[in-house]
C-alpha atoms as a PDB file:
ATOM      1  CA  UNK A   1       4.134  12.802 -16.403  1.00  0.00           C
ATOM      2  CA  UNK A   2       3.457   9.460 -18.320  1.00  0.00           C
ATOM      3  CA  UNK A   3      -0.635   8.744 -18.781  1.00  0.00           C
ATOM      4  CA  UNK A   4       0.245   5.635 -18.460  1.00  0.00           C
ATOM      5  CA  UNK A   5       1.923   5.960 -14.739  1.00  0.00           C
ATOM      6  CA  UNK A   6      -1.217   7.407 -13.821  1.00  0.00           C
ATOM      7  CA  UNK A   7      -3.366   4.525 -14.878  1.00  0.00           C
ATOM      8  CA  UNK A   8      -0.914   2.097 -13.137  1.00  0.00           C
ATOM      9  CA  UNK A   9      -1.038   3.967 -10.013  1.00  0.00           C
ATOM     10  CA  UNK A  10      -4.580   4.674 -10.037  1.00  0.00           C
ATOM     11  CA  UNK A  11      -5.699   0.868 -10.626  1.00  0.00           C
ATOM     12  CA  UNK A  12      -3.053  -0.253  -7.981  1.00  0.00           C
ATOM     13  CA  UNK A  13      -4.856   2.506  -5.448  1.00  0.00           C
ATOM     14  CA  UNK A  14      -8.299   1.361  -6.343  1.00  0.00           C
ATOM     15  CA  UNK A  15      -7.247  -2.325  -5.213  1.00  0.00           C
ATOM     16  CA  UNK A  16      -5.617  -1.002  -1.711  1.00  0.00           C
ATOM     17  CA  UNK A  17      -8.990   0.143  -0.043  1.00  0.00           C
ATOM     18  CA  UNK A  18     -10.954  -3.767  -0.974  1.00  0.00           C
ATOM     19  CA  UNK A  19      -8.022  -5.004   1.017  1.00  0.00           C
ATOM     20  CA  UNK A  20      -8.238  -2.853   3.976  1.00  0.00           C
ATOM     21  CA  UNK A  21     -12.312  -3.469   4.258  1.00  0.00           C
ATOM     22  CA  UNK A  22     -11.599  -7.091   3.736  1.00  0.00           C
ATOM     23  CA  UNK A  23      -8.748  -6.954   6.707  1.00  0.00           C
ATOM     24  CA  UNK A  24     -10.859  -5.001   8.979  1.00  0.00           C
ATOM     25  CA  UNK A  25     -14.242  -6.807   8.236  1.00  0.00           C
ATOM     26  CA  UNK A  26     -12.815 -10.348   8.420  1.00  0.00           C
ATOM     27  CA  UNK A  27     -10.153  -9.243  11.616  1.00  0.00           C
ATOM     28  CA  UNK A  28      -7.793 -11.892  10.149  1.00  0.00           C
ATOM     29  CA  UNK A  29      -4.048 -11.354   9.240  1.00  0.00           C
ATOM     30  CA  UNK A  30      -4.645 -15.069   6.738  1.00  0.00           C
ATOM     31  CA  UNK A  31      -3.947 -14.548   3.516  1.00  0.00           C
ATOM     32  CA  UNK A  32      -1.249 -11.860   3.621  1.00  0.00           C
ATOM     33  CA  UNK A  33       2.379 -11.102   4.283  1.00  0.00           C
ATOM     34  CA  UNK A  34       4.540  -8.829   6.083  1.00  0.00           C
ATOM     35  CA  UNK A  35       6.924  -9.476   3.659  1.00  0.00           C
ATOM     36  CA  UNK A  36       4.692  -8.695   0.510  1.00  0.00           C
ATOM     37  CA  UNK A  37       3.330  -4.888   2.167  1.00  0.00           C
ATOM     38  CA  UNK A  38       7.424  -4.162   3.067  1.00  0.00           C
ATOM     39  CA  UNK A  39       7.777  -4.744  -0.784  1.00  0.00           C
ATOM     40  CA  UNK A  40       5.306  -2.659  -2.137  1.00  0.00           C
ATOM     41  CA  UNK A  41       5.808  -0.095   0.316  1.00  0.00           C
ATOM     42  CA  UNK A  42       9.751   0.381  -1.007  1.00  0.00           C
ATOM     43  CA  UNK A  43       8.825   0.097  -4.289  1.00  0.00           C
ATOM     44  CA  UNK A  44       6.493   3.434  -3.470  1.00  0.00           C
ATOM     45  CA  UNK A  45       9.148   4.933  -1.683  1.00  0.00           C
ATOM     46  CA  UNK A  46      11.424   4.188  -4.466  1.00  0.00           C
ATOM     47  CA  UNK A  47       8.516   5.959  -6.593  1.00  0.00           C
ATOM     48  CA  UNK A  48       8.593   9.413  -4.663  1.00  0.00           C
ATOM     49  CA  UNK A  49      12.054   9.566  -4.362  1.00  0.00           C
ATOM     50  CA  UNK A  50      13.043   8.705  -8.293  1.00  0.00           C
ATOM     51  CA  UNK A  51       9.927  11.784  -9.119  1.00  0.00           C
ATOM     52  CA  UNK A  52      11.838  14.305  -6.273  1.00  0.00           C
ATOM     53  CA  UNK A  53      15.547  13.645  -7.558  1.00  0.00           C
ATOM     54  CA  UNK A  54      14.653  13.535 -11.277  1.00  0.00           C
ATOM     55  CA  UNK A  55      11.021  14.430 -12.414  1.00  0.00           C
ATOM     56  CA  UNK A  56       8.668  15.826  -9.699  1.00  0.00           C
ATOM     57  CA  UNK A  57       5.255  15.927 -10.595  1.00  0.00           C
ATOM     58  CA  UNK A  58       1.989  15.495  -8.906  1.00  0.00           C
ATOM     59  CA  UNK A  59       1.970  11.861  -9.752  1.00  0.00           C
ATOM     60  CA  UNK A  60       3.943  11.734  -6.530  1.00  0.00           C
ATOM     61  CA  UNK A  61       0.847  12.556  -4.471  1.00  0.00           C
ATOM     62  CA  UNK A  62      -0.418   9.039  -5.740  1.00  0.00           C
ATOM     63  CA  UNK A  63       2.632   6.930  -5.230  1.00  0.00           C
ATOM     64  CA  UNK A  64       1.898   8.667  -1.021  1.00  0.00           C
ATOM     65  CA  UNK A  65      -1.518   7.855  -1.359  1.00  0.00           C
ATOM     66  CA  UNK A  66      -0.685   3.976  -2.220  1.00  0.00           C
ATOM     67  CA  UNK A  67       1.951   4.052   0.471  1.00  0.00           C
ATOM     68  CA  UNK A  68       0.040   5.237   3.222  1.00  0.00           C
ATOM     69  CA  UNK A  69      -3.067   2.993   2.538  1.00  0.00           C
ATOM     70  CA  UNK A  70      -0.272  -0.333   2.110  1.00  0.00           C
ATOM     71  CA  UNK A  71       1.160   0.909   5.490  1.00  0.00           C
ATOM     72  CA  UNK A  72      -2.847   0.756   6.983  1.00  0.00           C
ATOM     73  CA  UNK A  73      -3.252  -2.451   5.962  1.00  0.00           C
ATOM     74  CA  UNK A  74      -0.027  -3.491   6.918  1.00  0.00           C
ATOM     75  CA  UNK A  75      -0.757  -2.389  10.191  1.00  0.00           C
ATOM     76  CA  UNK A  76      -4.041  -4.075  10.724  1.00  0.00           C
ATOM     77  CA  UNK A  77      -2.157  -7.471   9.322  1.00  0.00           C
ATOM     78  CA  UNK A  78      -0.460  -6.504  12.364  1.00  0.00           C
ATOM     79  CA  UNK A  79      -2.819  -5.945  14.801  1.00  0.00           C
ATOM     80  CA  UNK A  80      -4.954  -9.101  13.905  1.00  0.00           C
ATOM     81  CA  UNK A  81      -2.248 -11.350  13.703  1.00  0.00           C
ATOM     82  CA  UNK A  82      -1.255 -10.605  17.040  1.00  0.00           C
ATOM     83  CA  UNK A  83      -4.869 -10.893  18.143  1.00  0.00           C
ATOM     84  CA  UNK A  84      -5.225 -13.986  16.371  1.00  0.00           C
ATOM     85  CA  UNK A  85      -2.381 -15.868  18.127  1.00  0.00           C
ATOM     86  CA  UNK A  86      -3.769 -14.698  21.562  1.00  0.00           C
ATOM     87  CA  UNK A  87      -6.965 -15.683  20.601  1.00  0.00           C
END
């Protein structure tokens, strides 16, 4: 396990919950792509996958973490895009 994977991963988490409060306080989808959370969410994937083929370690339970919170806020882009084009 590289220190310096951790640190990455760890400052890249700490940014993922400020976006999902600022998507779910502001309930607007401006700002953001679909495109851009698809990205990061295969580059995570890629993550898990490269540490179960080659090098498992527990930094995998941090490349999940990330995922999971990109897919929530990729969901409420979602959700508030679609209620912002009824609206």
């Amino acid at each position: 396990m590289s220190i310096f994977e951790v640190i990455m991963l760890l400052c890249f988490g700490l940014a993922w919950p400020f976006s999902i409060h600022k998507s779910y306080k502001t309930k607007t989808s401006e700002g953001k792509s679909l495109i851009f959370f698809i990205v990061i969410i295969i580059g995570y994937i890629s993550g898990i996958i490269n540490k179960i083929l080659y090098r498992y370690d527990h930094v995998v339970f941090l490349y999940g973490l990330n995922a999971t919170m990109v897919f929530v806020d990729a969901m409420l882009y979602l959700r508030y895009k679609k209620i912002n084009k009824n609206a």
